[in-house]
Protein backbone atom coordinates (compact mmCIF):
# COMPACT_ATOMS: atom_id res chain seq x y z
CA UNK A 1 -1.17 -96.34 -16.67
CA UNK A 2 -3.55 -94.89 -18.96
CA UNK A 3 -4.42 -97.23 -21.94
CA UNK A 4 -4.68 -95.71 -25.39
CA UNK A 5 -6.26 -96.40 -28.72
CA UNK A 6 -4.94 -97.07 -32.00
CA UNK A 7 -5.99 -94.47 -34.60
CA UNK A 8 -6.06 -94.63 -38.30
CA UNK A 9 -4.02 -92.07 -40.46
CA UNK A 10 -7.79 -89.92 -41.08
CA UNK A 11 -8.29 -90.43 -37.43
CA UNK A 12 -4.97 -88.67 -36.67
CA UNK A 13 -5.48 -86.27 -39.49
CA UNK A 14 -9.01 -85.18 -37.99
CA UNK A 15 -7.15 -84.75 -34.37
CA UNK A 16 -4.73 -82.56 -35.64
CA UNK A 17 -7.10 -80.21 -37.61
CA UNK A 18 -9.13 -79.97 -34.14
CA UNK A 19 -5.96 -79.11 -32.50
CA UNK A 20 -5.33 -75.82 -34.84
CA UNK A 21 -8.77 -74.86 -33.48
CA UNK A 22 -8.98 -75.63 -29.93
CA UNK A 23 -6.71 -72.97 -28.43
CA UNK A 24 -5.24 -75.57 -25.54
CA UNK A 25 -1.66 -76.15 -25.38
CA UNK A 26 -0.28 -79.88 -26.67
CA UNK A 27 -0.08 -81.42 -23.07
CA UNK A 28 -4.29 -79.82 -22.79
CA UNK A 29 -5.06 -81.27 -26.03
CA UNK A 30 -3.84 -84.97 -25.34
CA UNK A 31 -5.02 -85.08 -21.92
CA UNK A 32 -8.39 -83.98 -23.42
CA UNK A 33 -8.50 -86.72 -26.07
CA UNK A 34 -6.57 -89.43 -24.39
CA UNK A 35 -3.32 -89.03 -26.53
CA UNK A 36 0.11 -89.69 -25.63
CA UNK A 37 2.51 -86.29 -26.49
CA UNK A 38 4.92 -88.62 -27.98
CA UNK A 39 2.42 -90.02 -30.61
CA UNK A 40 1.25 -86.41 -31.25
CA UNK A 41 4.41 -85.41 -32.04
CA UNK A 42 5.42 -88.14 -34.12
CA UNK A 43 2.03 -87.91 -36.24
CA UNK A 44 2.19 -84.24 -36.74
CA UNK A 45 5.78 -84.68 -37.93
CA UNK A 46 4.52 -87.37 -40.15
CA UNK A 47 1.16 -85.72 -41.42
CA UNK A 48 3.50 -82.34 -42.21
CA UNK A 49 5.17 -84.33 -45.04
CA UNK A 50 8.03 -82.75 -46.95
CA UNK A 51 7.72 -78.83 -46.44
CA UNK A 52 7.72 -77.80 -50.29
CA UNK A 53 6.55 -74.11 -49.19
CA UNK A 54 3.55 -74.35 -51.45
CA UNK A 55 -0.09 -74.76 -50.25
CA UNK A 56 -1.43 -76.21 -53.19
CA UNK A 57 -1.68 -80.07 -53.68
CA UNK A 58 -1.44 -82.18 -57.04
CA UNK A 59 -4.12 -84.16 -57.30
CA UNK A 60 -2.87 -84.98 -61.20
CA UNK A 61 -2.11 -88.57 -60.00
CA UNK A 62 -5.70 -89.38 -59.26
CA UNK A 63 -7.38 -88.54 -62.49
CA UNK A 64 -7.05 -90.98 -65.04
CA UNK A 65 -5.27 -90.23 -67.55
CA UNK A 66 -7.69 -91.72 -70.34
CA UNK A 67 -10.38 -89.29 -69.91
CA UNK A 68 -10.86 -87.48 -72.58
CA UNK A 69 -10.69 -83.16 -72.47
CA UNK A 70 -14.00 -82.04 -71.79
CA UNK A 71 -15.57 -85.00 -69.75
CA UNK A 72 -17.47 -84.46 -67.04
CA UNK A 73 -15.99 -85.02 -63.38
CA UNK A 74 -16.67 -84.83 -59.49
CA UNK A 75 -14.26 -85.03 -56.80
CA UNK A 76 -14.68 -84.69 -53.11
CA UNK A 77 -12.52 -83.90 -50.37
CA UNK A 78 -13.78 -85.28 -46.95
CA UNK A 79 -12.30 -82.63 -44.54
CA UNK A 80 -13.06 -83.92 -41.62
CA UNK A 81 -15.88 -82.72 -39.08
CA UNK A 82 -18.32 -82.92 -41.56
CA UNK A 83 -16.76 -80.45 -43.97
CA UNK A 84 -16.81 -81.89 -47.32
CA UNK A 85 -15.33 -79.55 -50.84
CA UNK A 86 -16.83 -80.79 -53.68
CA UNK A 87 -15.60 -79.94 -57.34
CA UNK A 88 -17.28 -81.14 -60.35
CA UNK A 89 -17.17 -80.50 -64.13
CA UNK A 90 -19.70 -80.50 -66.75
């Protein structure tokens, strides 16, 4: 029986984003990278989240709200694969 590895919620997050670009069907994909189907499944269920039809994402509850209008800021979105979006004001 093949023995798998546990994988944190980025980890999963990073498969899945390679798996919208690698073209191979599910059972391809988690042969490839040593996944069950079953936790695929699950974690793409889970990663989904509530389907609000909207592709935008509030990110309201992560900026303090003490700061001032008009102070600088940075934020950065890791991506995964060494894509990182990085927004900054002032």
């Amino acid at each position: 029986m093949a023995r798998y590895q546990r994988r944190s919620h980025i980890e999963w997050q990073s498969l899945m984003s390679k798996f919208e670009i690698a073209g191979q069907s599910v059972k391809e994909f988690c042969t490839t990278n040593k996944i069950s189907q079953g936790s695929f499944y699950k974690w793409r269920q889970q990663l989904a989240g509530p389907q609000t039809g909207s592709p935008f994402v509030d990110i309201s509850d992560f900026v303090p709200n003490s700061v001032p209008a008009g102070t600088p800021w940075r934020i950065e979105l890791d991506l995964g694969d060494g894509l990182i979006l990085r927004l900054k004001r002032g």
